[in-house]
PDB file of N, CA and C in Angstrom:
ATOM      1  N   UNK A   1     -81.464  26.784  39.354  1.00  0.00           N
ATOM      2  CA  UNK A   1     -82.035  26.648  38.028  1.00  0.00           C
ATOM      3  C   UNK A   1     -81.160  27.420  37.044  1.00  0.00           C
ATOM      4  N   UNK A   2     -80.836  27.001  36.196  1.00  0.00           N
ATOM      5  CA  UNK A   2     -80.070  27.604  35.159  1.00  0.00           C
ATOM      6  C   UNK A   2     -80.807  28.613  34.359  1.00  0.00           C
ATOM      7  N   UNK A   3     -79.972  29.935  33.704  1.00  0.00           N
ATOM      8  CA  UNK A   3     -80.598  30.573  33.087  1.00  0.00           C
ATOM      9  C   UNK A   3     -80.651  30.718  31.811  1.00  0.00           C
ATOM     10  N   UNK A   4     -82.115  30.965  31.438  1.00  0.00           N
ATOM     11  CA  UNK A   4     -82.171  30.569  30.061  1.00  0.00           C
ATOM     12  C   UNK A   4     -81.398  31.926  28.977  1.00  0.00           C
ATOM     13  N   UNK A   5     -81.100  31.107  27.731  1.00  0.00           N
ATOM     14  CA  UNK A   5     -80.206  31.991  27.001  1.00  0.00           C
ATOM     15  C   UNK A   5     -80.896  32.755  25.854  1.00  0.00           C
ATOM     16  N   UNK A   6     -80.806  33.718  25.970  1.00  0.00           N
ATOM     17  CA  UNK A   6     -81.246  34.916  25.044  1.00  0.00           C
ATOM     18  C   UNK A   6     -80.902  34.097  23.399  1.00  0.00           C
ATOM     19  N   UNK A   7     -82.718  34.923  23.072  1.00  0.00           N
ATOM     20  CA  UNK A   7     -82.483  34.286  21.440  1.00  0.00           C
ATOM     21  C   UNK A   7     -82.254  35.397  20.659  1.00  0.00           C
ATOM     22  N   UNK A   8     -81.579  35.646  19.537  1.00  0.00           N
ATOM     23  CA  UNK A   8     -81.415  36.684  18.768  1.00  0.00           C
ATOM     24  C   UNK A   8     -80.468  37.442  18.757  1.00  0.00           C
ATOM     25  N   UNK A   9     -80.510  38.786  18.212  1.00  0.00           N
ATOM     26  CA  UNK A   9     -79.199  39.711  18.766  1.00  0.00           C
ATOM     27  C   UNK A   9     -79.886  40.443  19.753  1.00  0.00           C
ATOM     28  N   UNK A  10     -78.139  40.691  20.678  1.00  0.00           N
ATOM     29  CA  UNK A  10     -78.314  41.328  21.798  1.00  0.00           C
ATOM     30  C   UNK A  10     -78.515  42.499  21.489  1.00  0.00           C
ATOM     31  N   UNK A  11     -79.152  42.716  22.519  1.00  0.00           N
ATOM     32  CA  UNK A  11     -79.657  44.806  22.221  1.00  0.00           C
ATOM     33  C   UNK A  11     -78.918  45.599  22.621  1.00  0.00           C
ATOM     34  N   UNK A  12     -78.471  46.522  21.425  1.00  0.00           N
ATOM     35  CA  UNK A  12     -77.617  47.545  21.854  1.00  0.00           C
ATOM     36  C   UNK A  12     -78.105  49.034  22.178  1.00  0.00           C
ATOM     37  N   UNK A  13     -77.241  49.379  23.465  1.00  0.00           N
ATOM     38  CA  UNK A  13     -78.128  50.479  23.473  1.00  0.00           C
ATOM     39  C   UNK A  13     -77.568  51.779  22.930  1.00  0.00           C
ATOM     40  N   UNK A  14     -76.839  51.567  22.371  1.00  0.00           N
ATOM     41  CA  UNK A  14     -76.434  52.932  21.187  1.00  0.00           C
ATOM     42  C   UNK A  14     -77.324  52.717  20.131  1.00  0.00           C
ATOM     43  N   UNK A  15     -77.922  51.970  19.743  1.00  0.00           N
ATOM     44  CA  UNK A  15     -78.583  51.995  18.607  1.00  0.00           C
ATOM     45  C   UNK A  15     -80.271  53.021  19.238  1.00  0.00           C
ATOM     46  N   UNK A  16     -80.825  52.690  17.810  1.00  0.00           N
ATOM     47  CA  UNK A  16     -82.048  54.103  18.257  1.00  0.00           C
ATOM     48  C   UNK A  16     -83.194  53.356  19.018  1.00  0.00           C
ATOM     49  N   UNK A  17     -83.173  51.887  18.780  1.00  0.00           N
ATOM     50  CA  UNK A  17     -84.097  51.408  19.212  1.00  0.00           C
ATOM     51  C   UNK A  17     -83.689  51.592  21.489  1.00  0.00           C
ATOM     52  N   UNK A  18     -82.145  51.322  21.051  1.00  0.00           N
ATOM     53  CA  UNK A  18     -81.641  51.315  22.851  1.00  0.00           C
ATOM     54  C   UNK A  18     -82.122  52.255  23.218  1.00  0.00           C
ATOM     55  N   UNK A  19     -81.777  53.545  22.681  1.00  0.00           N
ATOM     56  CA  UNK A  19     -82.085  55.075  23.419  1.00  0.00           C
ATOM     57  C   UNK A  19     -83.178  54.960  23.565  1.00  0.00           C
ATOM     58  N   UNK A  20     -84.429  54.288  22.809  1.00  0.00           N
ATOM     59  CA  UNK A  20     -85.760  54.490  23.079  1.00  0.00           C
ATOM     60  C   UNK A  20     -86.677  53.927  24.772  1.00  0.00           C
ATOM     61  N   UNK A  21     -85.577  52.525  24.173  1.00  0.00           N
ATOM     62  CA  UNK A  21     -85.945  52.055  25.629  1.00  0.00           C
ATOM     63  C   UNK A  21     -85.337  52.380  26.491  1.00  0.00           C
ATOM     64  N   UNK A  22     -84.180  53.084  26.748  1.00  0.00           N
ATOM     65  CA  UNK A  22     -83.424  54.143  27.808  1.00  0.00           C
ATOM     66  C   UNK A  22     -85.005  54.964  28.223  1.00  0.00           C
ATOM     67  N   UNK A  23     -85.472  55.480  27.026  1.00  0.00           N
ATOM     68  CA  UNK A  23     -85.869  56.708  27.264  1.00  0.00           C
ATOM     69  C   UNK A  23     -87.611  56.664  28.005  1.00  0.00           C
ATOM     70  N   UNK A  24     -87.883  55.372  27.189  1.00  0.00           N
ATOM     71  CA  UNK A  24     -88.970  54.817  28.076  1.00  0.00           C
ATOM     72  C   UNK A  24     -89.118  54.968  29.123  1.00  0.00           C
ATOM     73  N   UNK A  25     -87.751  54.595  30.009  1.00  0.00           N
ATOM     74  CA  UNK A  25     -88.022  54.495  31.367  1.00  0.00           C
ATOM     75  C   UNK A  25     -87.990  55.847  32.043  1.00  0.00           C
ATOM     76  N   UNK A  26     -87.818  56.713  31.609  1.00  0.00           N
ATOM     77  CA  UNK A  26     -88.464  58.113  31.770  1.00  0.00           C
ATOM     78  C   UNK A  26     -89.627  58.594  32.176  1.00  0.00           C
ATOM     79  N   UNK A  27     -89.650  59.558  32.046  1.00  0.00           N
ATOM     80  CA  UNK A  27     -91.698  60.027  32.239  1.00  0.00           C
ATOM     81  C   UNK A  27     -92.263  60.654  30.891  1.00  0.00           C
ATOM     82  N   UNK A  28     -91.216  61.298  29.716  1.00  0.00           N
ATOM     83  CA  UNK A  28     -91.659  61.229  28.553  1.00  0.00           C
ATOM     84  C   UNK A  28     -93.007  60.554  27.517  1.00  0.00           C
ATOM     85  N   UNK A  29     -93.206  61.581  26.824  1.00  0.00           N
ATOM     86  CA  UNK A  29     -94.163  60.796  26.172  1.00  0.00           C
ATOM     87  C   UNK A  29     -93.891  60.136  24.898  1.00  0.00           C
ATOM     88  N   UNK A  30     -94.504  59.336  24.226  1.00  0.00           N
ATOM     89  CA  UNK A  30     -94.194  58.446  23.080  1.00  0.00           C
ATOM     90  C   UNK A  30     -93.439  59.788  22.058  1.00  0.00           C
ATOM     91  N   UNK A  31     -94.658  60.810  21.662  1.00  0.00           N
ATOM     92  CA  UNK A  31     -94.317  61.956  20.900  1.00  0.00           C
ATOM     93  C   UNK A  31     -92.964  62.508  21.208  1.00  0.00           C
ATOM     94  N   UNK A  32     -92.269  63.021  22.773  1.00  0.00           N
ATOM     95  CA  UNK A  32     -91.613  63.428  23.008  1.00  0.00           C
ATOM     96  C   UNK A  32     -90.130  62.703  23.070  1.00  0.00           C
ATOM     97  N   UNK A  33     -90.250  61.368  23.020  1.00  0.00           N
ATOM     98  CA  UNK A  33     -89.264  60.569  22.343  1.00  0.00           C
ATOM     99  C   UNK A  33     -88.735  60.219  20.950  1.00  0.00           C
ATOM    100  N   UNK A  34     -89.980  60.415  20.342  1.00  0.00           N
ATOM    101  CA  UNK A  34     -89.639  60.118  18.886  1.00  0.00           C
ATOM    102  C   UNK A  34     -89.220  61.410  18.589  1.00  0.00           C
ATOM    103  N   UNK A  35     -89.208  62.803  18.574  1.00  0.00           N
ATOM    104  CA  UNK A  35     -88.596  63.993  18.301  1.00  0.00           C
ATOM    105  C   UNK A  35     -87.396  63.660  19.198  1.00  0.00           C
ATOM    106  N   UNK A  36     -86.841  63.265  20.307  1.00  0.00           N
ATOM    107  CA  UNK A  36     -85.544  63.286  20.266  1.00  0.00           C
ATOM    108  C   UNK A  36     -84.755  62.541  20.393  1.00  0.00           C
ATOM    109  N   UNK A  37     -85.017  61.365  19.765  1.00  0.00           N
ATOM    110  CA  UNK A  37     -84.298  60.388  19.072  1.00  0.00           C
ATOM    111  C   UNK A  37     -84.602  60.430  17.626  1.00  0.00           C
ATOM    112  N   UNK A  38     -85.117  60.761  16.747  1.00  0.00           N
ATOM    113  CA  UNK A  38     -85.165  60.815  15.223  1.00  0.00           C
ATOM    114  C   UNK A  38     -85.911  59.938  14.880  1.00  0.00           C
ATOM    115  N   UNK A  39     -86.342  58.995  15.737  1.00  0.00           N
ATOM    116  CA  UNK A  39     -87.742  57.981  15.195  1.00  0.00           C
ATOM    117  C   UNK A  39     -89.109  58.473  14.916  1.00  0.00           C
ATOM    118  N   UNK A  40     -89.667  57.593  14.345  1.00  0.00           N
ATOM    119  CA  UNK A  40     -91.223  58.085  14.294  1.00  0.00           C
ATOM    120  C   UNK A  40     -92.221  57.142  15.322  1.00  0.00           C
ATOM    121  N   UNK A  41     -93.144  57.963  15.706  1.00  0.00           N
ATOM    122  CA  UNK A  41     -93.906  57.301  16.657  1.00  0.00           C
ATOM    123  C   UNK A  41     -94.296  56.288  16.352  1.00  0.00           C
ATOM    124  N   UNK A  42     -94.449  55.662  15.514  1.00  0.00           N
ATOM    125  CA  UNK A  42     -94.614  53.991  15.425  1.00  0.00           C
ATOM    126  C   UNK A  42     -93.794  53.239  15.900  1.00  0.00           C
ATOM    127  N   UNK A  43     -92.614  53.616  15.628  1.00  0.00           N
ATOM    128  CA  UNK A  43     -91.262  52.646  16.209  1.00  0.00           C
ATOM    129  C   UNK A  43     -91.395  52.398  17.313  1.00  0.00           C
ATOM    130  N   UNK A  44     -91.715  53.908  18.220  1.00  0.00           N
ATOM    131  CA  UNK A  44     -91.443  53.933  19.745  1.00  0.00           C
ATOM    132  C   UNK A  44     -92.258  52.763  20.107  1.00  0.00           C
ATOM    133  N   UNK A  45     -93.812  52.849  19.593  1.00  0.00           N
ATOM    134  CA  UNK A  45     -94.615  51.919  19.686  1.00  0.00           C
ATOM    135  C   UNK A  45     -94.609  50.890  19.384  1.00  0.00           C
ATOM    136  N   UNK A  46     -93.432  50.554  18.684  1.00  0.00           N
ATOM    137  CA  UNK A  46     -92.929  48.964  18.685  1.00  0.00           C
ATOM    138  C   UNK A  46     -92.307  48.742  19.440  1.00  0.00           C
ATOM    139  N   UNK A  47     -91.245  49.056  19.826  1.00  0.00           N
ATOM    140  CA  UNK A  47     -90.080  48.999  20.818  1.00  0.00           C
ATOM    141  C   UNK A  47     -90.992  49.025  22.291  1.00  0.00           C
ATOM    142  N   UNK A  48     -91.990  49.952  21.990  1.00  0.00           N
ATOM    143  CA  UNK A  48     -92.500  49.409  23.730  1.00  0.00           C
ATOM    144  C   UNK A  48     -92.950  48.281  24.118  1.00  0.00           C
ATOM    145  N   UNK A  49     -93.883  48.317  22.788  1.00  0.00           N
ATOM    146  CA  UNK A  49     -94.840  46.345  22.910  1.00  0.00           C
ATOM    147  C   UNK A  49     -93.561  45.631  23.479  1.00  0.00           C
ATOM    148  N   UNK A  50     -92.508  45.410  22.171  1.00  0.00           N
ATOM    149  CA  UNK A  50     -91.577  44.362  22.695  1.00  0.00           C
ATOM    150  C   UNK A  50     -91.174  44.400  24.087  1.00  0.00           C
ATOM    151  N   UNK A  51     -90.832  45.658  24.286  1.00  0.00           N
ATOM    152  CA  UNK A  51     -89.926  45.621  25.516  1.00  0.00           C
ATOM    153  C   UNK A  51     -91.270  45.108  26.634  1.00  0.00           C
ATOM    154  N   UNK A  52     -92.348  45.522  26.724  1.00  0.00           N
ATOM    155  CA  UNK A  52     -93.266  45.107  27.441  1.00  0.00           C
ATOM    156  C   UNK A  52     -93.700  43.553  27.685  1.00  0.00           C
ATOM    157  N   UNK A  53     -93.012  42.666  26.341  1.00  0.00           N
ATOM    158  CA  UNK A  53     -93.133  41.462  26.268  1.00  0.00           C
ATOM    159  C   UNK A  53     -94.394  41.070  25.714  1.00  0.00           C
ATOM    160  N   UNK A  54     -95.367  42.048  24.811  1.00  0.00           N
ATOM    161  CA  UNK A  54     -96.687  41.632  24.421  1.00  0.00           C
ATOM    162  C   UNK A  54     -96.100  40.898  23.048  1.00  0.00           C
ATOM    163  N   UNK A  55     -97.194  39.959  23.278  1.00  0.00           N
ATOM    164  CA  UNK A  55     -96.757  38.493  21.890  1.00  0.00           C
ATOM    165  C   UNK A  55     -97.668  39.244  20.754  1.00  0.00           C
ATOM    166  N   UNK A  56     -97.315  38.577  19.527  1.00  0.00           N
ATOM    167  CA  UNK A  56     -98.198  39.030  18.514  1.00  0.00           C
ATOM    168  C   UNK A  56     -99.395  38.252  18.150  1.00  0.00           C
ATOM    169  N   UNK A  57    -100.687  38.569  17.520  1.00  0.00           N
ATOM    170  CA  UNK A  57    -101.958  38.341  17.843  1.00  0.00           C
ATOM    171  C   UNK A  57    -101.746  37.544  16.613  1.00  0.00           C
ATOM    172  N   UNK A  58    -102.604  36.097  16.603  1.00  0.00           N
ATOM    173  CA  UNK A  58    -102.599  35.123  15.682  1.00  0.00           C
ATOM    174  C   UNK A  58    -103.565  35.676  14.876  1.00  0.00           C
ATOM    175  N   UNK A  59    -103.793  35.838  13.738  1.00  0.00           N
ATOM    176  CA  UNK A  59    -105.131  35.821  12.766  1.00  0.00           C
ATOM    177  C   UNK A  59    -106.085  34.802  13.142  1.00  0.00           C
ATOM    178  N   UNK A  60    -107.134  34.767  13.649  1.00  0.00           N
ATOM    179  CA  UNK A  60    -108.317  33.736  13.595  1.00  0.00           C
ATOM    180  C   UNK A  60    -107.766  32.903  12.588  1.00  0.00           C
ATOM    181  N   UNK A  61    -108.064  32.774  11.615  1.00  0.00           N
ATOM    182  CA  UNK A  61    -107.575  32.192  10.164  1.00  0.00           C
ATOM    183  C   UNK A  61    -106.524  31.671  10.080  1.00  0.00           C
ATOM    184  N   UNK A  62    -105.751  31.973  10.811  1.00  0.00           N
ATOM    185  CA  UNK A  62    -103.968  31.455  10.712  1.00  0.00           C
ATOM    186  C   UNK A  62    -103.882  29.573   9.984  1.00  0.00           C
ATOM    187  N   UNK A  63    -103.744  29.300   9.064  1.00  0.00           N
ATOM    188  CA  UNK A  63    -104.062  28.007   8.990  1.00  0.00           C
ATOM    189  C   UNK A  63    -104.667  27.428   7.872  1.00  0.00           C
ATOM    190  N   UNK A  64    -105.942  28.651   7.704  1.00  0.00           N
ATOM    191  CA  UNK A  64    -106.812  27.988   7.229  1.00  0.00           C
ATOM    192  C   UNK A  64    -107.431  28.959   5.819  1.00  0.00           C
ATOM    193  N   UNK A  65    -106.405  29.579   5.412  1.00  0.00           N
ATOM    194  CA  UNK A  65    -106.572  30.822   4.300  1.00  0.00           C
ATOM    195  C   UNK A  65    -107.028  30.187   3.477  1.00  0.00           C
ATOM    196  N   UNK A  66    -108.320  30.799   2.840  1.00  0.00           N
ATOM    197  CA  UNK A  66    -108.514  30.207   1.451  1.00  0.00           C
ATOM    198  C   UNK A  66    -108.388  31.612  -0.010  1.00  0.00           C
ATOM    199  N   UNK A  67    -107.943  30.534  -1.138  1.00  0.00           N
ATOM    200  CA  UNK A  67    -108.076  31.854  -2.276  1.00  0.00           C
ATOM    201  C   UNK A  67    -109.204  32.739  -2.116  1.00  0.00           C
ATOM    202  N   UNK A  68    -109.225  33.347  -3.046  1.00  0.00           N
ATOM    203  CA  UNK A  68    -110.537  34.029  -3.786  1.00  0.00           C
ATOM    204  C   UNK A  68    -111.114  33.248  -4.802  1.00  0.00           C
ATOM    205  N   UNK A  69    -112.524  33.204  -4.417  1.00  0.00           N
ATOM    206  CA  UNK A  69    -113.312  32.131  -5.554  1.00  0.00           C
ATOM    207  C   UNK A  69    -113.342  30.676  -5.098  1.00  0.00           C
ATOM    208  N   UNK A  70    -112.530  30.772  -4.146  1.00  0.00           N
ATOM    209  CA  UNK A  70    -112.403  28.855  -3.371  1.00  0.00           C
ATOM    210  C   UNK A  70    -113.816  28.668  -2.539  1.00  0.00           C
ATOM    211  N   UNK A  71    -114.478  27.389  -3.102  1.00  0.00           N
ATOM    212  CA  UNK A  71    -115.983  27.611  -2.355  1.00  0.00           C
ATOM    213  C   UNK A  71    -115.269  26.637  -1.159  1.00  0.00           C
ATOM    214  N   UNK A  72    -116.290  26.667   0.065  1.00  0.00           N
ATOM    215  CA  UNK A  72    -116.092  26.740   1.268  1.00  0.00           C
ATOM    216  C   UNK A  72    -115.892  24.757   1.037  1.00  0.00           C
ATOM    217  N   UNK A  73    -115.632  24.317   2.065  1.00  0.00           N
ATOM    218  CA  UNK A  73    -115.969  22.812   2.070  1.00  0.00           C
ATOM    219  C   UNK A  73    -117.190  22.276   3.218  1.00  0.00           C
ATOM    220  N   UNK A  74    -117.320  21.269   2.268  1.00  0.00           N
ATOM    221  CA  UNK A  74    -118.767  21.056   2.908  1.00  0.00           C
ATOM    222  C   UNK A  74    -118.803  20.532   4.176  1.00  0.00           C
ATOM    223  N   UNK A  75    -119.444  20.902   5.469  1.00  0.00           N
ATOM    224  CA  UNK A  75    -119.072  20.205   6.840  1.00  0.00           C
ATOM    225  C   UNK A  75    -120.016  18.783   6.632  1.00  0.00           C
ATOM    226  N   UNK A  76    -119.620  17.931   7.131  1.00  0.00           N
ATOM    227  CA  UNK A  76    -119.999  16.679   7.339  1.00  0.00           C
ATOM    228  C   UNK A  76    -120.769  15.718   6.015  1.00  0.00           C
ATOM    229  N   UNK A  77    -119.939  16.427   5.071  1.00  0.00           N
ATOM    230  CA  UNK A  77    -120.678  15.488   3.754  1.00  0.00           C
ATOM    231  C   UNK A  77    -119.827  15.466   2.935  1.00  0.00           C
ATOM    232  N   UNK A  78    -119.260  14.062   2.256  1.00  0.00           N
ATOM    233  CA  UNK A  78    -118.749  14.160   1.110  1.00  0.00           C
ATOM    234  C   UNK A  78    -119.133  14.507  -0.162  1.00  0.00           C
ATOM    235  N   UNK A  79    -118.634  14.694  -1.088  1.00  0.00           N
ATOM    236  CA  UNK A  79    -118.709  14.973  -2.244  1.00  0.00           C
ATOM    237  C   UNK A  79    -119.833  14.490  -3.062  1.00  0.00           C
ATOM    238  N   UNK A  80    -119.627  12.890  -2.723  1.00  0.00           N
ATOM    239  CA  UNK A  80    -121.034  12.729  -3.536  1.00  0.00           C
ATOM    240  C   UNK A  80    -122.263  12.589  -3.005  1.00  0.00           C
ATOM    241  N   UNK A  81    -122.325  12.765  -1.300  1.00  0.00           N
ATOM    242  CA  UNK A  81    -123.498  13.086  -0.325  1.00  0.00           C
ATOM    243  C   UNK A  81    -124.227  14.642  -0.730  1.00  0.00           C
ATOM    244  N   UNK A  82    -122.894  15.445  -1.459  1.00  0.00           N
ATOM    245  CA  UNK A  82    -123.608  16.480  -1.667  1.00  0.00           C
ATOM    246  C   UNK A  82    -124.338  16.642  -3.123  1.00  0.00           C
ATOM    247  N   UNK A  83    -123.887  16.307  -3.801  1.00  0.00           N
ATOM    248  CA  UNK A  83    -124.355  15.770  -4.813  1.00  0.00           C
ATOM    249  C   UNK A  83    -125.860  15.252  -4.811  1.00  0.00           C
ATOM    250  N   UNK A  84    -125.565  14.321  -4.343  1.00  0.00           N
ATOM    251  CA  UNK A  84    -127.009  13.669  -4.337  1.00  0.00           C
ATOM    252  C   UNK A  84    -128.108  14.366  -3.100  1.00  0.00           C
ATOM    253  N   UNK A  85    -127.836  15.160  -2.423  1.00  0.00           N
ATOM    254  CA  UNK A  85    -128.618  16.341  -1.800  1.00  0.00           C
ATOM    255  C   UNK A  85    -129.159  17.020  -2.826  1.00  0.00           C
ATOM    256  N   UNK A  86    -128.617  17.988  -3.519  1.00  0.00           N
ATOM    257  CA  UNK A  86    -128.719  18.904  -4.378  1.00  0.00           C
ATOM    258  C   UNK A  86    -129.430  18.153  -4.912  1.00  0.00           C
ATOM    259  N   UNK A  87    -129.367  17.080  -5.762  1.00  0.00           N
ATOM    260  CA  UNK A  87    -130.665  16.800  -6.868  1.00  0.00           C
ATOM    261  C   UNK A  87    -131.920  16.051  -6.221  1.00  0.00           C
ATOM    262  N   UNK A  88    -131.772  15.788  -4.755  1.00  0.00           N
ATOM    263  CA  UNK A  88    -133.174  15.188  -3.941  1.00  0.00           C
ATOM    264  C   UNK A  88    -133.841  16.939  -4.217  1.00  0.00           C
ATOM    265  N   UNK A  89    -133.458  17.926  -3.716  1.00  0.00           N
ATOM    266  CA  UNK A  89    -133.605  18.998  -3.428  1.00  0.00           C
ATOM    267  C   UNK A  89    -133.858  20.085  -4.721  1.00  0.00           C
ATOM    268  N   UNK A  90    -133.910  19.927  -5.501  1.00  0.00           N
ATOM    269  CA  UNK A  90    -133.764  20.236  -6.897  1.00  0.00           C
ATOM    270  C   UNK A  90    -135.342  18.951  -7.589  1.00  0.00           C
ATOM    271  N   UNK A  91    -135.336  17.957  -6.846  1.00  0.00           N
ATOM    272  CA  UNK A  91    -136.539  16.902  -7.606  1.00  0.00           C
ATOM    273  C   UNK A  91    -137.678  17.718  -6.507  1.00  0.00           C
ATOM    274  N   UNK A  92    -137.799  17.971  -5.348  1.00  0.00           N
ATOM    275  CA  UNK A  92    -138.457  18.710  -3.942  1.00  0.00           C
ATOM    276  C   UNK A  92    -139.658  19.812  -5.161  1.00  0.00           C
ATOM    277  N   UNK A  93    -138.435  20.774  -5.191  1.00  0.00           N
ATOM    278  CA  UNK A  93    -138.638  22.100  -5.939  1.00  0.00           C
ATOM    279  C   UNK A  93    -139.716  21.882  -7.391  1.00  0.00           C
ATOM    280  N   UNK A  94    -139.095  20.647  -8.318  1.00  0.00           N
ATOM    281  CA  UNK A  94    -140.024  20.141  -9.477  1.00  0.00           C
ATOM    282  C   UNK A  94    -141.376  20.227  -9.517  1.00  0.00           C
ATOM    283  N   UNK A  95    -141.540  19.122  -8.540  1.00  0.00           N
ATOM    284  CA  UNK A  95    -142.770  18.569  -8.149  1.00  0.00           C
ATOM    285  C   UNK A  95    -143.364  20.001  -7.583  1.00  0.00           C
ATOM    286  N   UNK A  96    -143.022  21.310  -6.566  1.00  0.00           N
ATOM    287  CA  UNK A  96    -143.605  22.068  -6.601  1.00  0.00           C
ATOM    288  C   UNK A  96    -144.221  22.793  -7.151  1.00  0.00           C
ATOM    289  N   UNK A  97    -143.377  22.632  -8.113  1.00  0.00           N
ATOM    290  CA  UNK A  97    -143.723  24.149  -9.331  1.00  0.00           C
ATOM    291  C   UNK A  97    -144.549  23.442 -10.026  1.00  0.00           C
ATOM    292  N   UNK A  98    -144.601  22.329 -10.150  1.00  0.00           N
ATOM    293  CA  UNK A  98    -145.590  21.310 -11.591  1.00  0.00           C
ATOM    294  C   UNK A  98    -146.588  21.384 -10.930  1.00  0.00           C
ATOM    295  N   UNK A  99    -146.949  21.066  -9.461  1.00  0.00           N
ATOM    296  CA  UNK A  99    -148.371  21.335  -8.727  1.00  0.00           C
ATOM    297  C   UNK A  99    -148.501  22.949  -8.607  1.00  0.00           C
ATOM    298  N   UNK A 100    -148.101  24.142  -8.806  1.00  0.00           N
ATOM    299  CA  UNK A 100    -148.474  25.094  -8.496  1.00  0.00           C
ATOM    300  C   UNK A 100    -148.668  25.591 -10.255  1.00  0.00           C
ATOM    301  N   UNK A 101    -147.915  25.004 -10.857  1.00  0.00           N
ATOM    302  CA  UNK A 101    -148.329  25.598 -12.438  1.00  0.00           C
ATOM    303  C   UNK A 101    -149.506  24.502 -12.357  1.00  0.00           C
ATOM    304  N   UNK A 102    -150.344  23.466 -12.200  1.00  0.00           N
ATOM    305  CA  UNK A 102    -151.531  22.670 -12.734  1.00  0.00           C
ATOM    306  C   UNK A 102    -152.921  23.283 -11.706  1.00  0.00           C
ATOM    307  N   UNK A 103    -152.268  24.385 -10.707  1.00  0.00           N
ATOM    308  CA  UNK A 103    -152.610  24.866 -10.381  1.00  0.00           C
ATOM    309  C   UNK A 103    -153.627  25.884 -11.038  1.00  0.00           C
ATOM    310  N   UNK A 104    -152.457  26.621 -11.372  1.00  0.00           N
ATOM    311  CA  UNK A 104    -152.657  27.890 -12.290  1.00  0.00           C
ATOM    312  C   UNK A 104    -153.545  27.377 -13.536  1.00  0.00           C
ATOM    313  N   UNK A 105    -153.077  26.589 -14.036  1.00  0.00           N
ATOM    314  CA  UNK A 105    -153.811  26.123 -15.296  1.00  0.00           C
ATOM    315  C   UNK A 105    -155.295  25.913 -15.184  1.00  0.00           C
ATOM    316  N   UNK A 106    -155.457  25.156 -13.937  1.00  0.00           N
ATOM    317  CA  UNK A 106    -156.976  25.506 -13.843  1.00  0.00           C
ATOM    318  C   UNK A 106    -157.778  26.263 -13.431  1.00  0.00           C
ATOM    319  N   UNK A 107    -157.068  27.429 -12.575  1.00  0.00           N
ATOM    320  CA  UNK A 107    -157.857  28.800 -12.574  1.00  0.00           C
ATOM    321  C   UNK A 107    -157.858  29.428 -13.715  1.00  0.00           C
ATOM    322  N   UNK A 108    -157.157  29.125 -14.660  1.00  0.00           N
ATOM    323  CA  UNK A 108    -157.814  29.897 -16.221  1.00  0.00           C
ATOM    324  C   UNK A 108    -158.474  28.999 -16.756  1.00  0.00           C
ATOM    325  N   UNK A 109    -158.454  27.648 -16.750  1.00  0.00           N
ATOM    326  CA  UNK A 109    -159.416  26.697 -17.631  1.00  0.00           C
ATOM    327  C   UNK A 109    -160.539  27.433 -17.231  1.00  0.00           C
ATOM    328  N   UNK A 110    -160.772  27.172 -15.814  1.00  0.00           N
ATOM    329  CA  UNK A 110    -162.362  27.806 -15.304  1.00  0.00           C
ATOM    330  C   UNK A 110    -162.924  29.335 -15.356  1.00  0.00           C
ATOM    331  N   UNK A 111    -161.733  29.908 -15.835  1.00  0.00           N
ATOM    332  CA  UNK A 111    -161.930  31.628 -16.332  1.00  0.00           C
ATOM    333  C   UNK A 111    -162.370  31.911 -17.478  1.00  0.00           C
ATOM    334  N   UNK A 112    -161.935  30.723 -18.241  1.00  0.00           N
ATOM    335  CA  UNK A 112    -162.525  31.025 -19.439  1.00  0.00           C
ATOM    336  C   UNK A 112    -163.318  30.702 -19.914  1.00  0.00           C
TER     337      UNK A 112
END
């Protein structure tokens, strides 16, 4: 089987990231590497993920970002299905309030 070919630049290990992973393979700790190589402990902690081969974590969302202020879209209804929801639902509500105010109206007719 042929071997597959490295993507990117090759890693050098004079550079600070090399010494790190030199130094990895040590018994050192993250802290005790970054003081003697001149990095800061985040780096080390990059350089390990990679070297460990951990992939980077997708956002749930990846895809599907919306602005600020963008209202959501409607699942399984078009535009003018929603539409005409809203005002069945909106006529629902009418008729409630007109029977609960003729309501009212006649517990004071008879109060007074």
């Amino acid at each position: 089987m042929a071997k597959k070919k490295g993507r990117g630049r090759p890693t050098n290990p004079n550079s600070k990231s090399g010494k790190i992973r030199a130094l990895l393979r040590s018994d050192l700790t993250v802290a005790q590497i970054a003081k003697k190589t001149g990095a800061t402990v985040a780096l080390v902690y990059n350089v390990k993920a990679k070297a460990s081969g951990a992939k980077k974590k997708k956002r749930a969302s990846a895809g599907k970002k919306r602005g600020p202020g963008r209202p959501r879209k409607a699942k399984g209804m078009d535009a003018l299905g929603g539409i005409l929801a809203a005002v069945q639902s909106a006529e629902k509500d009418r008729v409630r309030m007109r029977a609960a105010l003729e309501k009212i109206s006649a517990i004071i007719q008879n109060a007074i």
